[in-house]
Every structure is written in C-alpha cells, then in structure tokens.
C-alpha atoms as a PDB file:
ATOM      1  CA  UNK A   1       0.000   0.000   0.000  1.00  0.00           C
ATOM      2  CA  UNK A   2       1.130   3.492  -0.978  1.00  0.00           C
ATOM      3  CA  UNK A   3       1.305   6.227   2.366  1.00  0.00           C
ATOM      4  CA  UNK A   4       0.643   9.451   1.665  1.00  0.00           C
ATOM      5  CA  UNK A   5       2.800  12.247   1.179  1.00  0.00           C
ATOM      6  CA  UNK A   6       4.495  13.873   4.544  1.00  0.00           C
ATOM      7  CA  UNK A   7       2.515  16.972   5.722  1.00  0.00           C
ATOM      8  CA  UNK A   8       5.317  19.526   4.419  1.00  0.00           C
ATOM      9  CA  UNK A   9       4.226  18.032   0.670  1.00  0.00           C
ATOM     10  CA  UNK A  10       0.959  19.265   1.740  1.00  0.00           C
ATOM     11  CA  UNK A  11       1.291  22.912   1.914  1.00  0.00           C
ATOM     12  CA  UNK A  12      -0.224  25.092  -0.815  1.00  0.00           C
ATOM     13  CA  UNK A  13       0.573  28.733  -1.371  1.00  0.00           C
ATOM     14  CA  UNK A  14      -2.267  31.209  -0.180  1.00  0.00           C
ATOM     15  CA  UNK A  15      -4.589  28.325   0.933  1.00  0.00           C
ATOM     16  CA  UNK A  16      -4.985  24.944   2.786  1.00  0.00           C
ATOM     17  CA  UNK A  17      -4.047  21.924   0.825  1.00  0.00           C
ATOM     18  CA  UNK A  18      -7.110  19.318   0.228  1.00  0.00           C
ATOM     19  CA  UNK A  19      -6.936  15.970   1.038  1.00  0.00           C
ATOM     20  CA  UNK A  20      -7.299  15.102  -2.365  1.00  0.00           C
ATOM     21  CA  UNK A  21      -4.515  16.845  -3.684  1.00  0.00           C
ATOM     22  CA  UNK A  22      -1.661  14.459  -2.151  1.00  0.00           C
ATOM     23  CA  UNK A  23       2.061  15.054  -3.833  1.00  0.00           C
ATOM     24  CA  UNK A  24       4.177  11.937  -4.731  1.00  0.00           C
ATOM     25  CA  UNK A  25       7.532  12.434  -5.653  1.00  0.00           C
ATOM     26  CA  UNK A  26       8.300   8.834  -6.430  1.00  0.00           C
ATOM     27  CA  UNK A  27       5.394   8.854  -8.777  1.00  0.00           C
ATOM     28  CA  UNK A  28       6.404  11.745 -10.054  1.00  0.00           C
ATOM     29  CA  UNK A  29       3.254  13.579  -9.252  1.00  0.00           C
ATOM     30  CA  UNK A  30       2.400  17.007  -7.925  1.00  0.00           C
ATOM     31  CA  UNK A  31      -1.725  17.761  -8.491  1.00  0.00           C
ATOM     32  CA  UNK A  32      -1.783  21.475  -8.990  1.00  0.00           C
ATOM     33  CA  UNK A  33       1.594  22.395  -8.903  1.00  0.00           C
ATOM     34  CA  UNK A  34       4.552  24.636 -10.796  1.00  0.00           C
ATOM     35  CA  UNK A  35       7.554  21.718 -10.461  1.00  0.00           C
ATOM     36  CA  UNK A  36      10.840  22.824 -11.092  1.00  0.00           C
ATOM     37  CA  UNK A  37      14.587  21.283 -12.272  1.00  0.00           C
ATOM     38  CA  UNK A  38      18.436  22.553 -12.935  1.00  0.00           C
ATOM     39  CA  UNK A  39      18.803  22.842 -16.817  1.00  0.00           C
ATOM     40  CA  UNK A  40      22.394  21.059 -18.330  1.00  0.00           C
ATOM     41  CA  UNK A  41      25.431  23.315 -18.458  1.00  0.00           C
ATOM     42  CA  UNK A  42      23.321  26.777 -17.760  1.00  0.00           C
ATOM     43  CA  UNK A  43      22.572  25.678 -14.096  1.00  0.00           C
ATOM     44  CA  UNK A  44      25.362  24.507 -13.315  1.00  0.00           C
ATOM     45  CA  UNK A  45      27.024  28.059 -14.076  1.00  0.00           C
ATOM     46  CA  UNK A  46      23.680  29.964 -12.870  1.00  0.00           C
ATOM     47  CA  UNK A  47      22.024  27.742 -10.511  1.00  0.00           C
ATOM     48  CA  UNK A  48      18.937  29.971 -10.477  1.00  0.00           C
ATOM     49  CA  UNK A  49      17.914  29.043 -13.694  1.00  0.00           C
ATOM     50  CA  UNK A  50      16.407  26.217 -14.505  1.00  0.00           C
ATOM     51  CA  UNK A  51      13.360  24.223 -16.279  1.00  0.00           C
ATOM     52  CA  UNK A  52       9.857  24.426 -14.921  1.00  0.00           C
ATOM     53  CA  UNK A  53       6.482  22.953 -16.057  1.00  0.00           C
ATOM     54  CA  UNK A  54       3.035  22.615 -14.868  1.00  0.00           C
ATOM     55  CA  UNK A  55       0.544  19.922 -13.283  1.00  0.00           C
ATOM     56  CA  UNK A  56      -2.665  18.825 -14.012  1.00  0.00           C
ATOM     57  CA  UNK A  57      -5.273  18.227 -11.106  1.00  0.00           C
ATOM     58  CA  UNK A  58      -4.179  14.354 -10.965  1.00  0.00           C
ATOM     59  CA  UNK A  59      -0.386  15.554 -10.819  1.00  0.00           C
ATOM     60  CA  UNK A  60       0.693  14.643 -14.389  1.00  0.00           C
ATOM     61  CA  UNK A  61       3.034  17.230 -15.349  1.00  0.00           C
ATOM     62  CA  UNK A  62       3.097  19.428 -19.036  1.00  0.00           C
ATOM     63  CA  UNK A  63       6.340  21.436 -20.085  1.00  0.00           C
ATOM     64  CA  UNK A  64       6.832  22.793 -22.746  1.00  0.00           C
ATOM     65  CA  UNK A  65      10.064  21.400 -24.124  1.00  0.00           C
ATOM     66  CA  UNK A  66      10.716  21.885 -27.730  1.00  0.00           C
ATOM     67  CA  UNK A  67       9.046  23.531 -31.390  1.00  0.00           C
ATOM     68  CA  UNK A  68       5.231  22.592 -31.480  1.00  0.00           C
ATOM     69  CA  UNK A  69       5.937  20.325 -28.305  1.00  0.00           C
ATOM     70  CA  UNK A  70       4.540  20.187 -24.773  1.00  0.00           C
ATOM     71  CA  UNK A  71       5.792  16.894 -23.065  1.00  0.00           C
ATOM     72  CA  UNK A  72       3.047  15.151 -21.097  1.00  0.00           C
ATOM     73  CA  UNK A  73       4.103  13.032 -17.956  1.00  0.00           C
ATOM     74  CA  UNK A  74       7.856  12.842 -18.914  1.00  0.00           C
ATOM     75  CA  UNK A  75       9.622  16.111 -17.138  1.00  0.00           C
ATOM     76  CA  UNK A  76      12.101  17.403 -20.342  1.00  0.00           C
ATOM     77  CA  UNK A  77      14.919  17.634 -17.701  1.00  0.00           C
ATOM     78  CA  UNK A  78      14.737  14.939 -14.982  1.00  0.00           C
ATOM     79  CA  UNK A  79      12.553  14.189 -12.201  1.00  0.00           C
ATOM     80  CA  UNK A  80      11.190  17.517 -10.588  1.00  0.00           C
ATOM     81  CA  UNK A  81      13.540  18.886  -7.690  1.00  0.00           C
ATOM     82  CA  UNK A  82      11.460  21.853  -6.410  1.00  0.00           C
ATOM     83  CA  UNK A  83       7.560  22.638  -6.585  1.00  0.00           C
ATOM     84  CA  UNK A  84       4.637  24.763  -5.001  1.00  0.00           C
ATOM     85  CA  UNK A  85       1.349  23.915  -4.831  1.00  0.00           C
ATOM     86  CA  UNK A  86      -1.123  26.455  -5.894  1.00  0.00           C
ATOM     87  CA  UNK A  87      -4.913  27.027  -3.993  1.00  0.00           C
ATOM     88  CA  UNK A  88      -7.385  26.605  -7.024  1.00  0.00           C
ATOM     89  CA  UNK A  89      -9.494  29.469  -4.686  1.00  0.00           C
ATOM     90  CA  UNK A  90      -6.871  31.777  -5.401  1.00  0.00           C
ATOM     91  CA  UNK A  91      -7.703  30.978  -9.155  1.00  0.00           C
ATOM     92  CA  UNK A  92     -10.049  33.600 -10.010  1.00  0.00           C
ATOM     93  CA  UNK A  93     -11.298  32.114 -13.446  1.00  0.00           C
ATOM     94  CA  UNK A  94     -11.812  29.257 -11.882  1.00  0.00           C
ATOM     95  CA  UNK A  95     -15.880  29.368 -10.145  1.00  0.00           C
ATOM     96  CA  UNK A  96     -16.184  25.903  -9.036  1.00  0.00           C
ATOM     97  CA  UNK A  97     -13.173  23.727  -8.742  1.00  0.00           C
ATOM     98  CA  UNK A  98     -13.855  20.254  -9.596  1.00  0.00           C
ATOM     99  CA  UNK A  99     -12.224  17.102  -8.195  1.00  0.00           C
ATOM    100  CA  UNK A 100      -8.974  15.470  -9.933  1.00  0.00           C
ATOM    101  CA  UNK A 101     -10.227  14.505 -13.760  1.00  0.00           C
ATOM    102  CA  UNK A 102      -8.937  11.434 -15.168  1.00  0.00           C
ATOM    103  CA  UNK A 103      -6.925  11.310 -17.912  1.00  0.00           C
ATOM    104  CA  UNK A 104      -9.683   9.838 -20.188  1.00  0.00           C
ATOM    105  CA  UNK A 105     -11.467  13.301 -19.108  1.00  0.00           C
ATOM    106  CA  UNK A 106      -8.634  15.348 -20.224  1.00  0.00           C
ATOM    107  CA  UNK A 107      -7.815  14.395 -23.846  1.00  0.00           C
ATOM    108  CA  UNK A 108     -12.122  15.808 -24.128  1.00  0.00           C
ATOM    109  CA  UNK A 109     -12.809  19.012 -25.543  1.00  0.00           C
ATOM    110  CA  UNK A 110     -15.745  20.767 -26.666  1.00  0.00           C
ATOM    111  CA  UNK A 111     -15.422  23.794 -28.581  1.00  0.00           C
ATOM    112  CA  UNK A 112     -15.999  26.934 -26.888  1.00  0.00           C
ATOM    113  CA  UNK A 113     -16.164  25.513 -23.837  1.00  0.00           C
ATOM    114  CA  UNK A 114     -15.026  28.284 -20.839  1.00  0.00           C
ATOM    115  CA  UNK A 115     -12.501  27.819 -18.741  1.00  0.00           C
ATOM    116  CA  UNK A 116     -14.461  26.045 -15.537  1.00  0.00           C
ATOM    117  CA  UNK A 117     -11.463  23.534 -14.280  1.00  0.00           C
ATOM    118  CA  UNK A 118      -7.502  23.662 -13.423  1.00  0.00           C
ATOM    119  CA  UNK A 119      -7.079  21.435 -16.261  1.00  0.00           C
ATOM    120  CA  UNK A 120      -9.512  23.467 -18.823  1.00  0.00           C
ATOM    121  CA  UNK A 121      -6.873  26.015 -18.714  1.00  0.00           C
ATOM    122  CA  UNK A 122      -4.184  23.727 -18.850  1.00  0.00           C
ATOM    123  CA  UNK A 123      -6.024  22.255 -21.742  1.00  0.00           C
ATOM    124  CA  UNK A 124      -6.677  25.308 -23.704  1.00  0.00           C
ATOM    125  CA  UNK A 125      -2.840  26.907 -22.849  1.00  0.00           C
ATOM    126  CA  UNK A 126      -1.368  23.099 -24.522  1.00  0.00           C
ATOM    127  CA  UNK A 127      -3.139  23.022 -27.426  1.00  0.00           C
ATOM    128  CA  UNK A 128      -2.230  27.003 -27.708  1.00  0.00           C
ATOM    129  CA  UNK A 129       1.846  26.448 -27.427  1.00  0.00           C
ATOM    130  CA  UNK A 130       1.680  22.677 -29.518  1.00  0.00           C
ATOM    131  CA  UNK A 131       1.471  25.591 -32.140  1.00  0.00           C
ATOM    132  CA  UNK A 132       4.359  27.815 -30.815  1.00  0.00           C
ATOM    133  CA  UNK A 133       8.213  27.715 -32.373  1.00  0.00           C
ATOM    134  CA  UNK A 134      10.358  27.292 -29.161  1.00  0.00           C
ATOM    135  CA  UNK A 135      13.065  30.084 -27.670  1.00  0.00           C
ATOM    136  CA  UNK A 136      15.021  29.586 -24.803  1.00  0.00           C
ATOM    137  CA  UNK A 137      15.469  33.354 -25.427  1.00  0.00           C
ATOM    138  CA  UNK A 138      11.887  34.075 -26.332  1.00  0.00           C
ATOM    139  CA  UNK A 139       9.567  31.497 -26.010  1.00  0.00           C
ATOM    140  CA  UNK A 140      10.116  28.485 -23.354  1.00  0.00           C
ATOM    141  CA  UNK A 141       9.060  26.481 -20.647  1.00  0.00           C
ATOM    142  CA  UNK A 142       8.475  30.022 -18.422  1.00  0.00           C
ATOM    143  CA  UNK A 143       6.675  31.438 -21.236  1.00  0.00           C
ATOM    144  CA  UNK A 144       4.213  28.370 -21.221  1.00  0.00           C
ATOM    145  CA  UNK A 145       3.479  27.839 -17.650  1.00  0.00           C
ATOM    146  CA  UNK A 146       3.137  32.031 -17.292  1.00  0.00           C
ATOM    147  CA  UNK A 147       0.536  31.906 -19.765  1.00  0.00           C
ATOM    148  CA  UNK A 148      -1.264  29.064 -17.713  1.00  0.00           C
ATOM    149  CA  UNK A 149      -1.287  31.060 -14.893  1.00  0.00           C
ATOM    150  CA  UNK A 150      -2.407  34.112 -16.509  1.00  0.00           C
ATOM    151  CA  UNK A 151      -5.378  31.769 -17.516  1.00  0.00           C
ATOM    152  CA  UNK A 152      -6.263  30.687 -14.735  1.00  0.00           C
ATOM    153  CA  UNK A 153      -5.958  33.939 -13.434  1.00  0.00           C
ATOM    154  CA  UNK A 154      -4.085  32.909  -9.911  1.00  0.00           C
ATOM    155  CA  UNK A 155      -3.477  35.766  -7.929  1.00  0.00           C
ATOM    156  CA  UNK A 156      -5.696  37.951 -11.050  1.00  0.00           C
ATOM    157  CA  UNK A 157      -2.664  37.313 -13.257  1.00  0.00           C
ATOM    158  CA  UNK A 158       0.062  39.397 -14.704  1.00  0.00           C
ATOM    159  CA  UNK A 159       2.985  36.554 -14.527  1.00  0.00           C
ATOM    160  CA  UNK A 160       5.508  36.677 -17.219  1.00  0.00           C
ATOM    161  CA  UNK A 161       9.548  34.862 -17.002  1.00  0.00           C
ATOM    162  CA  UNK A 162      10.842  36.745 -14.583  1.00  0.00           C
ATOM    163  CA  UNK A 163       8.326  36.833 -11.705  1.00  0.00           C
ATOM    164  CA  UNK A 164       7.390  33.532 -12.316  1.00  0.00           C
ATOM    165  CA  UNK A 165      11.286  32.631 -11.619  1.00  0.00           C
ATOM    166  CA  UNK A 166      11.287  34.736  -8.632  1.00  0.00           C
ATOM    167  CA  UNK A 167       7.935  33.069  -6.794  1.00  0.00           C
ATOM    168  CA  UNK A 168      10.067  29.193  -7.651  1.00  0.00           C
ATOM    169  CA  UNK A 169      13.392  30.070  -6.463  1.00  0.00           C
ATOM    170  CA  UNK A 170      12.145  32.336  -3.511  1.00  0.00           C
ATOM    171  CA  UNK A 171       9.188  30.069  -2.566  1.00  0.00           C
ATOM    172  CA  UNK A 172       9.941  26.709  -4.136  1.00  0.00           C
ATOM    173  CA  UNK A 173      10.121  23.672  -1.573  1.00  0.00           C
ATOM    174  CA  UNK A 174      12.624  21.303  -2.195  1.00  0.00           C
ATOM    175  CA  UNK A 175      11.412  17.586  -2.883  1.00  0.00           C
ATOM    176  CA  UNK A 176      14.410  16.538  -0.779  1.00  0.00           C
ATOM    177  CA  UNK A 177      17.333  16.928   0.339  1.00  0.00           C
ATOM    178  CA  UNK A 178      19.363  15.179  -2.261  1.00  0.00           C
ATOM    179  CA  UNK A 179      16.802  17.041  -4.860  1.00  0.00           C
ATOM    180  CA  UNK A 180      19.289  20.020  -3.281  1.00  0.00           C
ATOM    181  CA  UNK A 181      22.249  18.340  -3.560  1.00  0.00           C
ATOM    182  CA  UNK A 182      21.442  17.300  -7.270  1.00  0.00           C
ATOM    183  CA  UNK A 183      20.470  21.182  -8.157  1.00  0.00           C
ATOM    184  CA  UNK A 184      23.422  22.669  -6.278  1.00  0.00           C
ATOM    185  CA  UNK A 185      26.490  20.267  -6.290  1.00  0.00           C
ATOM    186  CA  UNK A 186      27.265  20.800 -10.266  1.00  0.00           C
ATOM    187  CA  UNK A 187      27.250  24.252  -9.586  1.00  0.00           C
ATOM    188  CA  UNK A 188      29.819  24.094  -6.640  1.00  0.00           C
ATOM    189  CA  UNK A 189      32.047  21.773  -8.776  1.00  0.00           C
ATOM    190  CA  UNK A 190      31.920  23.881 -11.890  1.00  0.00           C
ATOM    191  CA  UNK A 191      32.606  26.884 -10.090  1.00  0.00           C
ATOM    192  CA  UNK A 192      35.549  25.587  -8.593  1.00  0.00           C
ATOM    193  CA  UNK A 193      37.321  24.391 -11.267  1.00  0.00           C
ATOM    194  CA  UNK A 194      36.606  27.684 -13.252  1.00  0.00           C
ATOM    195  CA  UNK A 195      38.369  29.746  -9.906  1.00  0.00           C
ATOM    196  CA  UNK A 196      41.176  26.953  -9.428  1.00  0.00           C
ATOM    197  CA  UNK A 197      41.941  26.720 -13.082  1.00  0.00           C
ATOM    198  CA  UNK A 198      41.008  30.329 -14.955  1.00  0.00           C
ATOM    199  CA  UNK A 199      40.554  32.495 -11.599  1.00  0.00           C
ATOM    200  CA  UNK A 200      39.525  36.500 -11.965  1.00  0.00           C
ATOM    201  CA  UNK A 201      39.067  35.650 -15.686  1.00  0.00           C
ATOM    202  CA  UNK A 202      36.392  32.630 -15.224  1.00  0.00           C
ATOM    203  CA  UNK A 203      34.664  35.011 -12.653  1.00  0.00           C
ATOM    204  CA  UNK A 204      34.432  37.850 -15.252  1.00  0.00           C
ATOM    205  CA  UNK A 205      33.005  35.566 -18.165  1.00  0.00           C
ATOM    206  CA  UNK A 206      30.652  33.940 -15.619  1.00  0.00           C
ATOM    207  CA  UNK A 207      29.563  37.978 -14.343  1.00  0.00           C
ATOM    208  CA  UNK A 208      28.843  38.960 -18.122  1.00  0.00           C
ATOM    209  CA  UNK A 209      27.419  35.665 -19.116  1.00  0.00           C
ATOM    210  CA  UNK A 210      24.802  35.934 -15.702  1.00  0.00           C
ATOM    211  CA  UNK A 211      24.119  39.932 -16.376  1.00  0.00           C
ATOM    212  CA  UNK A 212      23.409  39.227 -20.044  1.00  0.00           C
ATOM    213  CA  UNK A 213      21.022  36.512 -19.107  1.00  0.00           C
ATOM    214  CA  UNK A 214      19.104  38.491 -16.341  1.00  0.00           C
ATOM    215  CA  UNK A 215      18.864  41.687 -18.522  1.00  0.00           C
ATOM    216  CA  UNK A 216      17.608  40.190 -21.417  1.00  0.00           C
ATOM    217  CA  UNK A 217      14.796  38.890 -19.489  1.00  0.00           C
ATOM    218  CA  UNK A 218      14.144  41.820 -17.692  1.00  0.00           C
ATOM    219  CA  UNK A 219      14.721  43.992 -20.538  1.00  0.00           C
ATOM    220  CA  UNK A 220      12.407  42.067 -22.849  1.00  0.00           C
ATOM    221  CA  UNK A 221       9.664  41.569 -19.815  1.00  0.00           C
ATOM    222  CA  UNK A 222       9.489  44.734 -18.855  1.00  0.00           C
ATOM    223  CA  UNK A 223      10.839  47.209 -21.002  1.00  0.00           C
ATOM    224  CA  UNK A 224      10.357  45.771 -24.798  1.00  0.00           C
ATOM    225  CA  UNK A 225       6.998  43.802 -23.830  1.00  0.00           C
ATOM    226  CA  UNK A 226       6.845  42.251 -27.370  1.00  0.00           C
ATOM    227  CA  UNK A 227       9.877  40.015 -27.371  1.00  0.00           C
ATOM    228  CA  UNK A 228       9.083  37.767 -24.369  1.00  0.00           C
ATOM    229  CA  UNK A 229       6.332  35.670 -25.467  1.00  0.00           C
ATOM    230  CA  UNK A 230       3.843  34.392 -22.874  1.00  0.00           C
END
C-alpha cells in the first residue's frame, strides 16, 4: 500500500491543501503544482535558472520542451527537484473547482467551452503552445506555464519569465534533500574548477554571461513587452 505524502508536501501557497490533492515524488506527481529542475550546463554556471512545467489536477506534469511540443508526464529535464502547490481558490477564473479529472477526461474538448477547471486552462494553454516555435530566449518552458497562470488567473494574473522565476526560487520547496544536492552540487564543482583553473578571468566571463542573461529577461519583460512571449 502506498502512504501518503508527509505533511510539508501538503502545503499550498495562499490556501490549505485538500486531502485530495496528495504530492508523490516517487510517482512523479504534484496535483496542482509549478515543479521545477536545474537545466544542463546553464545551471550549473547559474544555478537559479532552470526548467519548470506545470501539473494537471491528478499531478501529471506538461512542459513545454521543444518547437510545437509540450511533453506530457515525462519532465524534459529529470525528475522535478522543487515545486509549489497552488490554492485553485486563489484561481479567479476558476468558479467551481472540480475534483482530480482522469486522464480519459482530459484528452475531451468541446469547442468553446469556458474555462471552468484547473485542467480546462491547462487544456486550452497546450493546445495554444503545440502551435508555438520554441526560444530559450523568447519562447520556453516560463513562457508556457506564465501563460497558464495568466489563464487561470491565480493571484488575477500578470505573470511573465521573470516573476514567475522569482515566486520558484524564492518560494519553491525542495522535494528533498538530495533534490538540493542534485540542483546545487554541479554548480559548486563547476565553479571551482573555473576559480582553481582560470581564476579573476572565469569570474568575469561567468559575471557577463549571468548579467546578459538576467537583462535580457528583464529587458524584454518589462521594457520591450513584445519580445518575451507568454
């Protein structure tokens, strides 16, 4: 017999988790949550950045991963090291949240159907973004899971990349502690060998490389609105 998850894994931001909603890492599922994990080579220089999807009501998780592509129960990156669970009553388009649906349920859709479920919007924002050319500059995983969010209008919207990134690296539990080790230990060990080996001049590369990632974002988010898709 499974056991549930521990009561940390049940702790939802601006609400009380339900019953219902029960996280299991080992299954790999988080109902209602943003789930997050360190990208190859760019974490391990910036551990801050990473890649981040978005769960369905019965904990599958969607990430958008590539052109045209939103990966469905197989996390792009590896198994999910942080998360946060979201209150569906701080969902304001959202009027009557509805238990888990199955996955039978899911793959339905009638046309012009409104948004009345978690997974309507996460419906609606997949089959928007299965049509979308992928960016990591431009377009990606934050851009999809922003525009969820926006949908379901949790906390009455306005996410985009960069706020997004803020709420899972500010707020973000960890899934355990070797989900911390795994997300922090290439990061130690690259930076290391870039001070032992290349000193001053590492740090400077690493400096420019960080500040060029951090302003385009906020740059494109907030200054030239059009070049950050959401």
């Amino acid at each position: 017999m499974e056991t549930s998850a521990s009561p940390e894994h049940n702790l939802m931001i601006d609400g009380s988790a339900s019953p219902t909603l029960q996280i299991d890492p080992r299954r790999a599922r988080f109902p209602c949550c943003i789930v997050w994990t360190p990208l190859p080579v760019i974490s391990w220089l910036i551990p801050f950045i990473g890649h981040i999807g978005i769960c369905r009501e019965d904990g599958v998780i969607l990430d958008f991963a590539g052109p045209n592509f939103v990966c469905v129960d197989n996390f792009a990156f590896g198994a999910a090291t942080r998360y946060i669970q979201i209150s569906k009553e701080k969902c304001h388009s959202i009027p009557n949240p509805s238990v888990c649906q199955s996955e039978d349920q899911y793959g339905q859709d009638e046309p012009g159907r409104d948004i009345m479920t978690w997974d309507d919007a996460l419906r609606k924002g997949t089959q928007e973004f299965q049509h979308r050319s992928y960016n990591i500059l431009t377009c990606n995983c934050h851009s999809f899971v922003a525009n969820n969010l926006n949908r379901l209008g949790f906390r009455s919207g306005g996410w985009n990349v960069v706020n997004l990134a803020a709420l899972i690296f500010l707020k973000g539990k960890w899934v355990s502690t070797a989900s911390m080790v795994r997300s922090f230990l290439p990061f130690l060990i690259a930076f290391g060998l870039g001070v032992g080996f290349a000193g001053s001049t590492f740090l400077t590369y690493l400096g420019f490389f960080t500040a060029f990632l951090v302003g385009w974002f906020l740059l494109g988010t907030y200054c030239f609105k059009s070049v950050i898709h959401l």
